[in-house]
PDB file of N, CA and C in Angstrom:
ATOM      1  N   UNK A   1     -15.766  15.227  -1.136  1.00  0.00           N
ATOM      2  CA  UNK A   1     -15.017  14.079  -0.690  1.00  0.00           C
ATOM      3  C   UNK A   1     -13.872  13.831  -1.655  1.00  0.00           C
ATOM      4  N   UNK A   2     -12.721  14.615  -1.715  1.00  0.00           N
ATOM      5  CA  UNK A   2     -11.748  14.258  -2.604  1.00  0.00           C
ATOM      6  C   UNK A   2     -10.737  13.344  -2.121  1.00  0.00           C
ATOM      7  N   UNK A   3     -10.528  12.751  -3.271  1.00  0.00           N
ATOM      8  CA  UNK A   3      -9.858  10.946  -3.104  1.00  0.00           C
ATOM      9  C   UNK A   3      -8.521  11.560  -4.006  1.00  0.00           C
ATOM     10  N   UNK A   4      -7.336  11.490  -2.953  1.00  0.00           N
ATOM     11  CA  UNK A   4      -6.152  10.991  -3.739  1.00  0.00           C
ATOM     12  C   UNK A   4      -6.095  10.025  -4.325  1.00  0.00           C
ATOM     13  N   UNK A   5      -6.413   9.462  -5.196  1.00  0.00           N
ATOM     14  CA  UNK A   5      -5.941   8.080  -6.382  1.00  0.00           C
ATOM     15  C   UNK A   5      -4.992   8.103  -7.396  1.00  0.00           C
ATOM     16  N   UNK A   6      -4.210   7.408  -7.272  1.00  0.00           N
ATOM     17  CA  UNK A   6      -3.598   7.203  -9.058  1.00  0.00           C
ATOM     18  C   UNK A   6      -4.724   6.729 -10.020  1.00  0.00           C
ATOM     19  N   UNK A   7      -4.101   6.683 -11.228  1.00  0.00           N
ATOM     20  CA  UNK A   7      -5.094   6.029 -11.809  1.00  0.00           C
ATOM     21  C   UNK A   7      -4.990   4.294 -11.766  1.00  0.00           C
ATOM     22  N   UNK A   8      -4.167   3.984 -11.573  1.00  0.00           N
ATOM     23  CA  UNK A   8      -3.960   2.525 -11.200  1.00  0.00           C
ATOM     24  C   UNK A   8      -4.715   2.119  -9.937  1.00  0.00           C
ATOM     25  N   UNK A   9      -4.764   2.683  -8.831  1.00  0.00           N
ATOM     26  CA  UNK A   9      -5.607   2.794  -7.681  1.00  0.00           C
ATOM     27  C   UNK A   9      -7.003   2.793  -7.946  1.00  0.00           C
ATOM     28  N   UNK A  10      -7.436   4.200  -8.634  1.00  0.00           N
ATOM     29  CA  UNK A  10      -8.436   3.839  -9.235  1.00  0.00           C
ATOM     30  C   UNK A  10      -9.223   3.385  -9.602  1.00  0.00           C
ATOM     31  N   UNK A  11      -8.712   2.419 -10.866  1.00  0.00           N
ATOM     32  CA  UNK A  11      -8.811   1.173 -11.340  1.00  0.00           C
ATOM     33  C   UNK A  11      -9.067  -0.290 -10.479  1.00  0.00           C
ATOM     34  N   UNK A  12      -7.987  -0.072  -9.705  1.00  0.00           N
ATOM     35  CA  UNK A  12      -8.260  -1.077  -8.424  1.00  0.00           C
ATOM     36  C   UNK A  12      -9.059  -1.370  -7.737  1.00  0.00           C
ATOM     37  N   UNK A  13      -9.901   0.059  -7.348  1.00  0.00           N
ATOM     38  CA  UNK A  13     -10.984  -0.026  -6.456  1.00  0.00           C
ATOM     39  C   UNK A  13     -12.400  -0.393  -7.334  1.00  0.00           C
ATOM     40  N   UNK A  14     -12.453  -0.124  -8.589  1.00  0.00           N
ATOM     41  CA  UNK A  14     -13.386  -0.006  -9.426  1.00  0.00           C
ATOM     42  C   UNK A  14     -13.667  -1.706  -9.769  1.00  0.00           C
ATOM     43  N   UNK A  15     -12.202  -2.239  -9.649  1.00  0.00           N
ATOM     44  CA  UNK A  15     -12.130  -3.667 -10.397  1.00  0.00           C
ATOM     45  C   UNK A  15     -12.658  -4.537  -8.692  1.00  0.00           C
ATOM     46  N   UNK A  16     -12.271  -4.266  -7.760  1.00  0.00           N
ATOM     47  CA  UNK A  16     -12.871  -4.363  -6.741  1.00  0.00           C
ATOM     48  C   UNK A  16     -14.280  -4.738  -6.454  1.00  0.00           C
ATOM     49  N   UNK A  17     -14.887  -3.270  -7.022  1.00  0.00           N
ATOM     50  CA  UNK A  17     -15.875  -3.039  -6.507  1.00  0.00           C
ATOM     51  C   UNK A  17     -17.224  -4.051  -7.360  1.00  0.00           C
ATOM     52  N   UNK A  18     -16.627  -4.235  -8.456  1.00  0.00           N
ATOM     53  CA  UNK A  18     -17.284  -5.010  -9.493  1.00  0.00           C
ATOM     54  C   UNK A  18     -17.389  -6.304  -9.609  1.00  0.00           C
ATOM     55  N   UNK A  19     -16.064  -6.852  -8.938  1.00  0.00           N
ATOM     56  CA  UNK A  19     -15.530  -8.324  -8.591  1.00  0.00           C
ATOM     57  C   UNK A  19     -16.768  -8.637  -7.381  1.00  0.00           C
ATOM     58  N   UNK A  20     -16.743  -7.788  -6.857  1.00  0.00           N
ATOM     59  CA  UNK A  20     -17.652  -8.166  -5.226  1.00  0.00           C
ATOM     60  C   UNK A  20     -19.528  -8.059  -5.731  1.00  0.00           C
ATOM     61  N   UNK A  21     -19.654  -7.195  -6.543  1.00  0.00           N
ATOM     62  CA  UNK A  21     -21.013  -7.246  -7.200  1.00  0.00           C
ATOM     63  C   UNK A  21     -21.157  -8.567  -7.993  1.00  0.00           C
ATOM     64  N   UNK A  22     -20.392  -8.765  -8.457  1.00  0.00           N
ATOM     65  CA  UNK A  22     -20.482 -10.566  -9.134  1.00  0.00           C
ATOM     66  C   UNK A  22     -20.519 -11.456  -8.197  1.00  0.00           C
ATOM     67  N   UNK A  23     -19.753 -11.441  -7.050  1.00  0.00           N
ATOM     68  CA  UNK A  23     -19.803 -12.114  -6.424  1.00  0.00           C
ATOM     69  C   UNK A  23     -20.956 -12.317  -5.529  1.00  0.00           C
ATOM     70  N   UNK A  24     -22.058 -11.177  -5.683  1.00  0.00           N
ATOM     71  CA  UNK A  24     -23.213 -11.180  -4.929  1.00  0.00           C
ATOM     72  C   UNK A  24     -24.153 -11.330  -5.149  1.00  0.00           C
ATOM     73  N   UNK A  25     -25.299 -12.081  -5.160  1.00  0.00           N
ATOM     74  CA  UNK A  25     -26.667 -12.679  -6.006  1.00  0.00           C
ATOM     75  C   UNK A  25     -27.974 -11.193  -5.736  1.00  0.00           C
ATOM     76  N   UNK A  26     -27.484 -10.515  -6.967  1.00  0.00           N
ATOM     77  CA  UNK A  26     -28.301  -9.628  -7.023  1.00  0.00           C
ATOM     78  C   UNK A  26     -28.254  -8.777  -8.560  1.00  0.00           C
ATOM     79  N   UNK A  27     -29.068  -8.002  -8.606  1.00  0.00           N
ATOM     80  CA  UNK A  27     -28.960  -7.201 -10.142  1.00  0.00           C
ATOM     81  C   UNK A  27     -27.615  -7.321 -10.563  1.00  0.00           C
ATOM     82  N   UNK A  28     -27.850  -7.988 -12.215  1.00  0.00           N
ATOM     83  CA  UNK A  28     -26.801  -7.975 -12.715  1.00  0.00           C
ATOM     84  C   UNK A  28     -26.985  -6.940 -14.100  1.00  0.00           C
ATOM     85  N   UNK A  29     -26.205  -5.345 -13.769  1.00  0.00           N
ATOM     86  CA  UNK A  29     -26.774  -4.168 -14.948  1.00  0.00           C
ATOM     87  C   UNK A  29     -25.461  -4.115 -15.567  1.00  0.00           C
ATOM     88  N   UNK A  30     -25.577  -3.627 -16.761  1.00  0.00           N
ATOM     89  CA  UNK A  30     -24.654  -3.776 -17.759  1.00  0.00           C
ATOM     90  C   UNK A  30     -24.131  -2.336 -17.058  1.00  0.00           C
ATOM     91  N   UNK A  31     -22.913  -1.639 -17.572  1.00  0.00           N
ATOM     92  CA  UNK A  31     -22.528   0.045 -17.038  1.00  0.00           C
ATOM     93  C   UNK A  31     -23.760   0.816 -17.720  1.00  0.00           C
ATOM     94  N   UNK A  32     -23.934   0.928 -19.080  1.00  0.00           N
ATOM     95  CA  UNK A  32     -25.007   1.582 -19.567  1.00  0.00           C
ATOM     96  C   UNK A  32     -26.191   1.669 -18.543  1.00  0.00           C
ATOM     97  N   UNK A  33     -26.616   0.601 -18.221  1.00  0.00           N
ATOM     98  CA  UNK A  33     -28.044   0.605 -17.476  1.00  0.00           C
ATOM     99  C   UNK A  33     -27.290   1.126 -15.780  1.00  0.00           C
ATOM    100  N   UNK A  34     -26.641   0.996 -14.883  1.00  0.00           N
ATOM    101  CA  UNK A  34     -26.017   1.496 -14.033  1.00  0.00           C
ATOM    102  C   UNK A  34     -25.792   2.756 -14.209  1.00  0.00           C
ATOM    103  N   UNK A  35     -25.227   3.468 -15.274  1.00  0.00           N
ATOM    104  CA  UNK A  35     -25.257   4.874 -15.126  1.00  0.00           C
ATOM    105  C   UNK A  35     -26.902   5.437 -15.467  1.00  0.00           C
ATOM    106  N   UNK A  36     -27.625   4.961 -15.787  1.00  0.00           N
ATOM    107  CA  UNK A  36     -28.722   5.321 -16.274  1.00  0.00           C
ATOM    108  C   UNK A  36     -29.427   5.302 -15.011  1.00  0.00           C
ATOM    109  N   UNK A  37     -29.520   4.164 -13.938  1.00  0.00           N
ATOM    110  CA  UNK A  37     -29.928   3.776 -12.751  1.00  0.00           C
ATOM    111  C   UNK A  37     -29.558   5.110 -11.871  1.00  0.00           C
ATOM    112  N   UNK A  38     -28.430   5.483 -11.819  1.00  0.00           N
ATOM    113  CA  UNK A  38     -27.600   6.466 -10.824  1.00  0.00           C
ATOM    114  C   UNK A  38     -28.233   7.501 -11.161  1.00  0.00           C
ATOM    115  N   UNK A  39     -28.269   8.351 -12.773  1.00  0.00           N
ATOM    116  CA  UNK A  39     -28.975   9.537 -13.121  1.00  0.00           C
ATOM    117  C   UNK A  39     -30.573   9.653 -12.467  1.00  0.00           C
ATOM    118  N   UNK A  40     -31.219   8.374 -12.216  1.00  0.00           N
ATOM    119  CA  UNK A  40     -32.835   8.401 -12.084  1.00  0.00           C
ATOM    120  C   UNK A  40     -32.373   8.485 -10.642  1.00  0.00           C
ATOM    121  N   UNK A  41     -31.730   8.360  -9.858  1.00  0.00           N
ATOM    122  CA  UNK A  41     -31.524   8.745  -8.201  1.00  0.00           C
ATOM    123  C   UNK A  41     -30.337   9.539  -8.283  1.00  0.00           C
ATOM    124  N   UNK A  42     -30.210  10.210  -8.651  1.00  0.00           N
ATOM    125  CA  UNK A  42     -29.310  10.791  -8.135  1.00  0.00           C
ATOM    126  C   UNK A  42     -29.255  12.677  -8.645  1.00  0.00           C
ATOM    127  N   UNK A  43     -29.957  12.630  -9.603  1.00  0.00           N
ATOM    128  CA  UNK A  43     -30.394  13.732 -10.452  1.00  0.00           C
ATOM    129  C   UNK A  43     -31.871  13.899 -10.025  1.00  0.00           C
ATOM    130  N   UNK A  44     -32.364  14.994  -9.697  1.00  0.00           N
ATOM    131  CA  UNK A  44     -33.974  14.928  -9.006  1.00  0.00           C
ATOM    132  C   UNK A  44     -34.636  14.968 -10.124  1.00  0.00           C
ATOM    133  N   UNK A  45     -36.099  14.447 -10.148  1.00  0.00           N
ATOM    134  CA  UNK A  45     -37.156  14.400 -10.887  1.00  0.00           C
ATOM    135  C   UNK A  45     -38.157  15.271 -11.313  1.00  0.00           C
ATOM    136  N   UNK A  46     -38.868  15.187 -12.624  1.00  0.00           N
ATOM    137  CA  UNK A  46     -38.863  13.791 -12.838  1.00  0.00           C
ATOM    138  C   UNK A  46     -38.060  13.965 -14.233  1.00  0.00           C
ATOM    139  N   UNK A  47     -38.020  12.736 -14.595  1.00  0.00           N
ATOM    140  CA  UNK A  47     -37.488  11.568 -15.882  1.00  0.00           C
ATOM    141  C   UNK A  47     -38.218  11.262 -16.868  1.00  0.00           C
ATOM    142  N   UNK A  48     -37.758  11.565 -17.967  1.00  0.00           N
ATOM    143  CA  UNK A  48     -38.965  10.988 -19.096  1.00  0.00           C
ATOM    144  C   UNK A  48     -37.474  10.377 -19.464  1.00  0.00           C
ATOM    145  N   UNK A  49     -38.417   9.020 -20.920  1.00  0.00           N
ATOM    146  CA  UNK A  49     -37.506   8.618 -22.081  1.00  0.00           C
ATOM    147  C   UNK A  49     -36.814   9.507 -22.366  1.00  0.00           C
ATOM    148  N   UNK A  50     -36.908  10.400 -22.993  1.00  0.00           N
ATOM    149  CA  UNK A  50     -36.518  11.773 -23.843  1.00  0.00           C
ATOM    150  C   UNK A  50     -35.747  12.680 -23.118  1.00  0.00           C
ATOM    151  N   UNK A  51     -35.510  12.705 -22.104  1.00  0.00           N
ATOM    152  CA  UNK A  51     -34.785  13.731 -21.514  1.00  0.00           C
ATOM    153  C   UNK A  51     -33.770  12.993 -20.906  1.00  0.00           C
ATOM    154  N   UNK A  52     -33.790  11.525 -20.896  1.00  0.00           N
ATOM    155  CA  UNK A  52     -32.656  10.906 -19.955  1.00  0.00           C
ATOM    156  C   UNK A  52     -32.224  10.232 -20.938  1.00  0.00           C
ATOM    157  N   UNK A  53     -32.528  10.031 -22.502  1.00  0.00           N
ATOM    158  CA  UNK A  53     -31.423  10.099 -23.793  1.00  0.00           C
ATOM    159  C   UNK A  53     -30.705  11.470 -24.006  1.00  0.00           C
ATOM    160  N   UNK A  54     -31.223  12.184 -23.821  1.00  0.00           N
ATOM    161  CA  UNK A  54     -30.760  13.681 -24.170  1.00  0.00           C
ATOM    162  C   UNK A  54     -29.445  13.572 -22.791  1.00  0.00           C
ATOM    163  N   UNK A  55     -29.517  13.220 -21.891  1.00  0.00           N
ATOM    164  CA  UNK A  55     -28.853  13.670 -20.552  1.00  0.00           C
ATOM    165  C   UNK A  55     -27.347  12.280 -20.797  1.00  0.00           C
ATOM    166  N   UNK A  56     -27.844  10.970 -21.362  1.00  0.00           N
ATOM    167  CA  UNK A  56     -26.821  10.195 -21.338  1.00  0.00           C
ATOM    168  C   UNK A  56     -26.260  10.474 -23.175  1.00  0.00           C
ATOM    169  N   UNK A  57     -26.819  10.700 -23.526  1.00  0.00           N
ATOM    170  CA  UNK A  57     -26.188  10.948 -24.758  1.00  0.00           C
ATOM    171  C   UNK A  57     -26.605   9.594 -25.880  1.00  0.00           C
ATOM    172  N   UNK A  58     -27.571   9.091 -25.691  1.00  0.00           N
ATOM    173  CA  UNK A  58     -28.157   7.625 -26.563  1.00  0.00           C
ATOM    174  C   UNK A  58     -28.978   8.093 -26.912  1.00  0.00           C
ATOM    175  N   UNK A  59     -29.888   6.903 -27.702  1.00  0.00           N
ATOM    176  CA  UNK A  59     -31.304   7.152 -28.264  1.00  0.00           C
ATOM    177  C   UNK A  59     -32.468   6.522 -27.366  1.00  0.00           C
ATOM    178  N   UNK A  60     -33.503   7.427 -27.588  1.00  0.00           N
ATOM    179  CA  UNK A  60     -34.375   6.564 -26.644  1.00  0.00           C
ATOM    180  C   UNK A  60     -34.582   4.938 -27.033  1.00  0.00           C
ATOM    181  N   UNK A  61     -34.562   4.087 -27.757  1.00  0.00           N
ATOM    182  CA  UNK A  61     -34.550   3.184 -28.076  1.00  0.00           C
ATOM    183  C   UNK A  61     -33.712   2.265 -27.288  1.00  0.00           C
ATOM    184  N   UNK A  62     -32.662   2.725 -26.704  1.00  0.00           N
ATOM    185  CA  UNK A  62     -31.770   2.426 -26.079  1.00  0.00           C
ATOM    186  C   UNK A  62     -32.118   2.444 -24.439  1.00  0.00           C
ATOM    187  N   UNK A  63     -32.671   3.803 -24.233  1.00  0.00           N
ATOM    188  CA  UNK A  63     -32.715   4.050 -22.941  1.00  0.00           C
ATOM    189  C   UNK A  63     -34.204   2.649 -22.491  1.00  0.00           C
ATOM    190  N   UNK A  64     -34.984   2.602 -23.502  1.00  0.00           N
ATOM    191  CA  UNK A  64     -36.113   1.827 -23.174  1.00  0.00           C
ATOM    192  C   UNK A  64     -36.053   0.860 -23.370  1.00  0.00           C
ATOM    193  N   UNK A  65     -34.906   0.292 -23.914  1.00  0.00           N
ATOM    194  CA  UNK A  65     -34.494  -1.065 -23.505  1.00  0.00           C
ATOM    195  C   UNK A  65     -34.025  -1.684 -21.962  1.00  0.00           C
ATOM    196  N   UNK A  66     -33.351  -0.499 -21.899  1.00  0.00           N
ATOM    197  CA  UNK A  66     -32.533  -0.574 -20.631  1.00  0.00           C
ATOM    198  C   UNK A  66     -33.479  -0.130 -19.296  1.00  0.00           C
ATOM    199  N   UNK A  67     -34.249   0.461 -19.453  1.00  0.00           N
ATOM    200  CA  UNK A  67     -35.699   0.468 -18.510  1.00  0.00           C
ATOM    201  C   UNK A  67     -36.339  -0.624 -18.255  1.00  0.00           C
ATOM    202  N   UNK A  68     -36.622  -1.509 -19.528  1.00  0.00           N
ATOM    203  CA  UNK A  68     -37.213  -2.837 -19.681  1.00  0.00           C
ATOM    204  C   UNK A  68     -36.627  -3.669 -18.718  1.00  0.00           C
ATOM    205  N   UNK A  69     -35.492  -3.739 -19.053  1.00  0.00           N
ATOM    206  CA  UNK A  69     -34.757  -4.880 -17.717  1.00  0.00           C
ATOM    207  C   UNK A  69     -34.744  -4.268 -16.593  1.00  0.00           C
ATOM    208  N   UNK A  70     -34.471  -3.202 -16.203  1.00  0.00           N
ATOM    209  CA  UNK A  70     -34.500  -2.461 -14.753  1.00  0.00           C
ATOM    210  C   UNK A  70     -36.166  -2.823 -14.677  1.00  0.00           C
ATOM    211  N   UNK A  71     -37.085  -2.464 -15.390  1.00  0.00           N
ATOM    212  CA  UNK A  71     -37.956  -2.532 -14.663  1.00  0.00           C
ATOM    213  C   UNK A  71     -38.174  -3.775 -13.793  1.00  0.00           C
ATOM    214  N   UNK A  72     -38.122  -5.075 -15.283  1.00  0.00           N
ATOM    215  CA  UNK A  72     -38.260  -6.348 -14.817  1.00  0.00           C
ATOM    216  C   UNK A  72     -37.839  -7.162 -13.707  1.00  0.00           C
ATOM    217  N   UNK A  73     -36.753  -5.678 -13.139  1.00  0.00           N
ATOM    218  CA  UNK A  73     -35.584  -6.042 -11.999  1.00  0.00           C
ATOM    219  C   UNK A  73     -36.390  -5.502 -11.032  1.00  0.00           C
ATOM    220  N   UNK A  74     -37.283  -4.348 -11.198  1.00  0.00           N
ATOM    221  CA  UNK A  74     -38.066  -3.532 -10.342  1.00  0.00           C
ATOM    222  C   UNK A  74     -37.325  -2.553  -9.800  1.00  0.00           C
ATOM    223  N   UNK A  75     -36.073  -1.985 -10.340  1.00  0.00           N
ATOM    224  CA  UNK A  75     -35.112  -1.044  -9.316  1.00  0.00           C
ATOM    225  C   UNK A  75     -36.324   0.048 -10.716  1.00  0.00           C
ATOM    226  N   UNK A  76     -36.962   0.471 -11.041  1.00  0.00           N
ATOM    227  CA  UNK A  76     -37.444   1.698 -11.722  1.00  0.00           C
ATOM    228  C   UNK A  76     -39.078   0.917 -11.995  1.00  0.00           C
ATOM    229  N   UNK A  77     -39.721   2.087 -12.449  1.00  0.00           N
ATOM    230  CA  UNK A  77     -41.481   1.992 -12.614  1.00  0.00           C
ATOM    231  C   UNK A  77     -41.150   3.228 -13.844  1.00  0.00           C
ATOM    232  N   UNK A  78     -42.481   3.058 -14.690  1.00  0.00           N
ATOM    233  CA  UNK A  78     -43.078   3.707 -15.393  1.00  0.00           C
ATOM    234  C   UNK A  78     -44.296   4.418 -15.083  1.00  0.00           C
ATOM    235  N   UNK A  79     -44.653   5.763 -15.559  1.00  0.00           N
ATOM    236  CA  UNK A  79     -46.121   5.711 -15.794  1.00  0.00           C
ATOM    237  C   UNK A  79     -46.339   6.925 -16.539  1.00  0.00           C
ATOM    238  N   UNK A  80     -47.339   7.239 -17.200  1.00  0.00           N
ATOM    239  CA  UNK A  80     -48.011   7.979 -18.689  1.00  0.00           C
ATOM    240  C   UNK A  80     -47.804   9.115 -17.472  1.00  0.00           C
ATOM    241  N   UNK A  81     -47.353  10.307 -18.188  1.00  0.00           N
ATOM    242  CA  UNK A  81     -47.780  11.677 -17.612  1.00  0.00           C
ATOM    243  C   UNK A  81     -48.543  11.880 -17.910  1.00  0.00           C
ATOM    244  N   UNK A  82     -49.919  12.119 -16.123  1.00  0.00           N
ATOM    245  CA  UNK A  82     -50.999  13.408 -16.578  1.00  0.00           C
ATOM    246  C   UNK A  82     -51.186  14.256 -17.664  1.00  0.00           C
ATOM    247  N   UNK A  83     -50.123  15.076 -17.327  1.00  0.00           N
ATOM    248  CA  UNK A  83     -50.219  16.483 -17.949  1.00  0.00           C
ATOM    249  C   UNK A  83     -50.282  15.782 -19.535  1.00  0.00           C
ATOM    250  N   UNK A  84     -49.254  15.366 -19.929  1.00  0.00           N
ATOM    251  CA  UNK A  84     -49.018  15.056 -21.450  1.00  0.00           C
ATOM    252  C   UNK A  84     -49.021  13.898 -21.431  1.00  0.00           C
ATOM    253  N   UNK A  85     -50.241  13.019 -21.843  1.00  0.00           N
ATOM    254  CA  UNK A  85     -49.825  11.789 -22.170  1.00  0.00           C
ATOM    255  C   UNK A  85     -48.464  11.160 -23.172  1.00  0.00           C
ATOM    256  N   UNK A  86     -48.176  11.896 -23.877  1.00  0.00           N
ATOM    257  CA  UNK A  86     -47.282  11.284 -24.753  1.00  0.00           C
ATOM    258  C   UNK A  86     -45.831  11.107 -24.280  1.00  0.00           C
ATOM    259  N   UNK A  87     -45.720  11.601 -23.084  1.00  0.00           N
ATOM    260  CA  UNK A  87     -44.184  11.634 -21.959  1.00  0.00           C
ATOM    261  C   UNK A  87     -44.365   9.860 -21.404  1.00  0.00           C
ATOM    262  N   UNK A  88     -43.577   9.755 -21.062  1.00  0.00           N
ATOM    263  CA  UNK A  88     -43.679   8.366 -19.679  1.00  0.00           C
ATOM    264  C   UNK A  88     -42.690   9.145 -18.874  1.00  0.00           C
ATOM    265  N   UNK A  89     -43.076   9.121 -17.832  1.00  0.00           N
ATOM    266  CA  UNK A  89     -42.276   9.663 -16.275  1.00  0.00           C
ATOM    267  C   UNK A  89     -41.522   8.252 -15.811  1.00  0.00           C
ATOM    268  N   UNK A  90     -40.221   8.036 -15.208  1.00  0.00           N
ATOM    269  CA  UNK A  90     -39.502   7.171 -14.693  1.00  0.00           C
ATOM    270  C   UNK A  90     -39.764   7.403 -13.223  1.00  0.00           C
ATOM    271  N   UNK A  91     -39.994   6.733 -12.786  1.00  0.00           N
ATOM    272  CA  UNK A  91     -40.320   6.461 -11.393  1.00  0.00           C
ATOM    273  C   UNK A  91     -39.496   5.566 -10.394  1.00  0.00           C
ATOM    274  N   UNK A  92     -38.671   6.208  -9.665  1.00  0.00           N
ATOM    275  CA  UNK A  92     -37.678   5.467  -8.472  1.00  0.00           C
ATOM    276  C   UNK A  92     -38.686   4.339  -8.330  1.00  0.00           C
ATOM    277  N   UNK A  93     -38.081   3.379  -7.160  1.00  0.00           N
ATOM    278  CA  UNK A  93     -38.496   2.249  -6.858  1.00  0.00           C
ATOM    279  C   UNK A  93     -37.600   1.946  -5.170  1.00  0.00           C
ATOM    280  N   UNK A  94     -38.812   1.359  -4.527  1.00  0.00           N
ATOM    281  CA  UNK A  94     -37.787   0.783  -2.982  1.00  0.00           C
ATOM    282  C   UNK A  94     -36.622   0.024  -3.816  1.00  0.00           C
ATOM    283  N   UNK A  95     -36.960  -0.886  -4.145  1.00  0.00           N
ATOM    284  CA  UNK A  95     -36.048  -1.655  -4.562  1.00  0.00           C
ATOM    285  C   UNK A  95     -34.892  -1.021  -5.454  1.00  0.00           C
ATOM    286  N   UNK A  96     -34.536  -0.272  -6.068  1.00  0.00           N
ATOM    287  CA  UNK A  96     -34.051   0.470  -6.636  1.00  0.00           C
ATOM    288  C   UNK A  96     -32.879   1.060  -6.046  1.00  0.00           C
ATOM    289  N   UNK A  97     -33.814   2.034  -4.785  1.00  0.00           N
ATOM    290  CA  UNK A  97     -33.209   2.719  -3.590  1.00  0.00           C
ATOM    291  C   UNK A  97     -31.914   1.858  -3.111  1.00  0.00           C
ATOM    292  N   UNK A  98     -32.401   0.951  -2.468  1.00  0.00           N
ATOM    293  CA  UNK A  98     -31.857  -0.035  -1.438  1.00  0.00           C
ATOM    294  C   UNK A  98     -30.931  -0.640  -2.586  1.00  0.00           C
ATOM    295  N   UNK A  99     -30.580  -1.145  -4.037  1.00  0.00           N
ATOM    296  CA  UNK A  99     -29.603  -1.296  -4.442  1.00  0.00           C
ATOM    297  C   UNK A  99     -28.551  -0.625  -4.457  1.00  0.00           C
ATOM    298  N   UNK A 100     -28.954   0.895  -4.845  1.00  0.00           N
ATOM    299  CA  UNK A 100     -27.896   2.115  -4.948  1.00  0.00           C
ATOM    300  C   UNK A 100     -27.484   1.947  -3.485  1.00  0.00           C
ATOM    301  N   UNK A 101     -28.011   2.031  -2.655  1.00  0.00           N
ATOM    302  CA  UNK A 101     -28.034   2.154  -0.838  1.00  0.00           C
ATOM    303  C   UNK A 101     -26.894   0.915  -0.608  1.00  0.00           C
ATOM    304  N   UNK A 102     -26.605   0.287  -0.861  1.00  0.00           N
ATOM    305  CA  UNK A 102     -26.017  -1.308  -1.032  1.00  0.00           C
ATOM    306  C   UNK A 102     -25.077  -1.103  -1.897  1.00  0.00           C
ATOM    307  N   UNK A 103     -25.095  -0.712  -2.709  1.00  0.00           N
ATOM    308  CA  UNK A 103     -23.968  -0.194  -4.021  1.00  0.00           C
ATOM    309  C   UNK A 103     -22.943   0.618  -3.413  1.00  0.00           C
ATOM    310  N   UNK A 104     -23.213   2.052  -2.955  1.00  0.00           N
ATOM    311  CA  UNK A 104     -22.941   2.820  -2.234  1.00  0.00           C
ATOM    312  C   UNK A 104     -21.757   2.285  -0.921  1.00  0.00           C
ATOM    313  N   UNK A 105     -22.685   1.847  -0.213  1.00  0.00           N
ATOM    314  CA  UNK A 105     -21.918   1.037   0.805  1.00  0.00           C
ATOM    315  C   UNK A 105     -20.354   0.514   0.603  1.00  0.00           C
ATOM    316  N   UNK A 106     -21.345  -0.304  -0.485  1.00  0.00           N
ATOM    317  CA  UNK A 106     -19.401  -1.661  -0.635  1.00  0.00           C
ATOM    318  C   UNK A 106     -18.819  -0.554  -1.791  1.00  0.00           C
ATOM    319  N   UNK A 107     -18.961   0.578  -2.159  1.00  0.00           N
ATOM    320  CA  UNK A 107     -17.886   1.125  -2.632  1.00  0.00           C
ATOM    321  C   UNK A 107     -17.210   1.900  -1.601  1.00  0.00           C
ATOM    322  N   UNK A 108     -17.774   2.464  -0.475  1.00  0.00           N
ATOM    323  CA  UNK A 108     -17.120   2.931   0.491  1.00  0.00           C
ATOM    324  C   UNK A 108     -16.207   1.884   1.581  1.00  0.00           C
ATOM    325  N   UNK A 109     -17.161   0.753   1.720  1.00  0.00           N
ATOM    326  CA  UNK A 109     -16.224  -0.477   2.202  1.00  0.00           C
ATOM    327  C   UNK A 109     -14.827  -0.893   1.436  1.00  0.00           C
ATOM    328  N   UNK A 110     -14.663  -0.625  -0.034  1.00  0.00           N
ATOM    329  CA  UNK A 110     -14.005  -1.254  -0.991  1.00  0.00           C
ATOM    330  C   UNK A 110     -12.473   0.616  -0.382  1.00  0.00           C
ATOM    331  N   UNK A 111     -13.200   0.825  -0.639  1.00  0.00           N
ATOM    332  CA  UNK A 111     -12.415   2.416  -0.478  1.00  0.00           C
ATOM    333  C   UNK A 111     -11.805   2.130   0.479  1.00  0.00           C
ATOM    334  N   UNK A 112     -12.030   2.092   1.658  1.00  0.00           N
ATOM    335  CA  UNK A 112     -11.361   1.817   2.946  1.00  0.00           C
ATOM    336  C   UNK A 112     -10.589   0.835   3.587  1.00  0.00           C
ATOM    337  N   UNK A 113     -10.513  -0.333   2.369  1.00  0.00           N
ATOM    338  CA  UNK A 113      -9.428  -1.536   2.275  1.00  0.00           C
ATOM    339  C   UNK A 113      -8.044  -0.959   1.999  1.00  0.00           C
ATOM    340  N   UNK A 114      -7.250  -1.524   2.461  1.00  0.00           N
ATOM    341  CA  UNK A 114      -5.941  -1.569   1.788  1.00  0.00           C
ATOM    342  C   UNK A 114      -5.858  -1.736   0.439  1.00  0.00           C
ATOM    343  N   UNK A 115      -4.838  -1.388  -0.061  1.00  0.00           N
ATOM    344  CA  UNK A 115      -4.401  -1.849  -1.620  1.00  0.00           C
ATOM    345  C   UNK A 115      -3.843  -2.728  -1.377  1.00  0.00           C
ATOM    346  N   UNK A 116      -3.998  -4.251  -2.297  1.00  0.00           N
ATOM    347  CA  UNK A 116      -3.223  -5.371  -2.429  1.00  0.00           C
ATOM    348  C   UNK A 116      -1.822  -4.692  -2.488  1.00  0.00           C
TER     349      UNK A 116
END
């Protein structure tokens, strides 16, 4: 799907798309936790701590902070790997889904506006 944009355009749609997420009573994720959200759907499974610091480039300390509130949000789950207990597996979530699913959307809605 290649998008002619300037980078001012760009920008536009992005500032857009973000303006309208504020404007909507639902998860409020910092970018850190949003790109982290996108990698756990959008990259197939599974997910540990450790491999999705390694993949964003942070420390796990970081990433499990940012799990903490997603979880508390319920867009992600945890649970001990079988095989190795000492892993935690990241686990999609409906709720999760249906944000990205919703996310998705009004950036394609936002896309298909005019430019001011």
């Amino acid at each position: 799907m290649p998008a002619d944009l300037s980078a001012t355009e760009a920008l536009g749609l992005f500032h857009r798309v973000t303006l309208e997420q504020v404007r909507q009573d639902g998860p409020d994720l910092s970018l850190r936790q949003l790109a982290l959200l996108l990698h756990i759907y959008l990259v197939p499974p599974p997910h540990t701590v450790r491999g999705l610091a390694a993949a964003l480039g942070v420390t796990k300390p970081v990433i499990t902070r940012a799990l903490d509130t997603m979880g508390a949000m319920q867009l992600v789950d945890r649970a001990r790997d079988e095989r190795d207990r000492r892993n935690v597996i990241i686990k999609r979530t409906v709720a999760g889904a249906l944000y990205l699913e919703r996310l998705g959307d009004l950036v394609r809605n936002e896309a298909r506006r005019p430019m001011p």
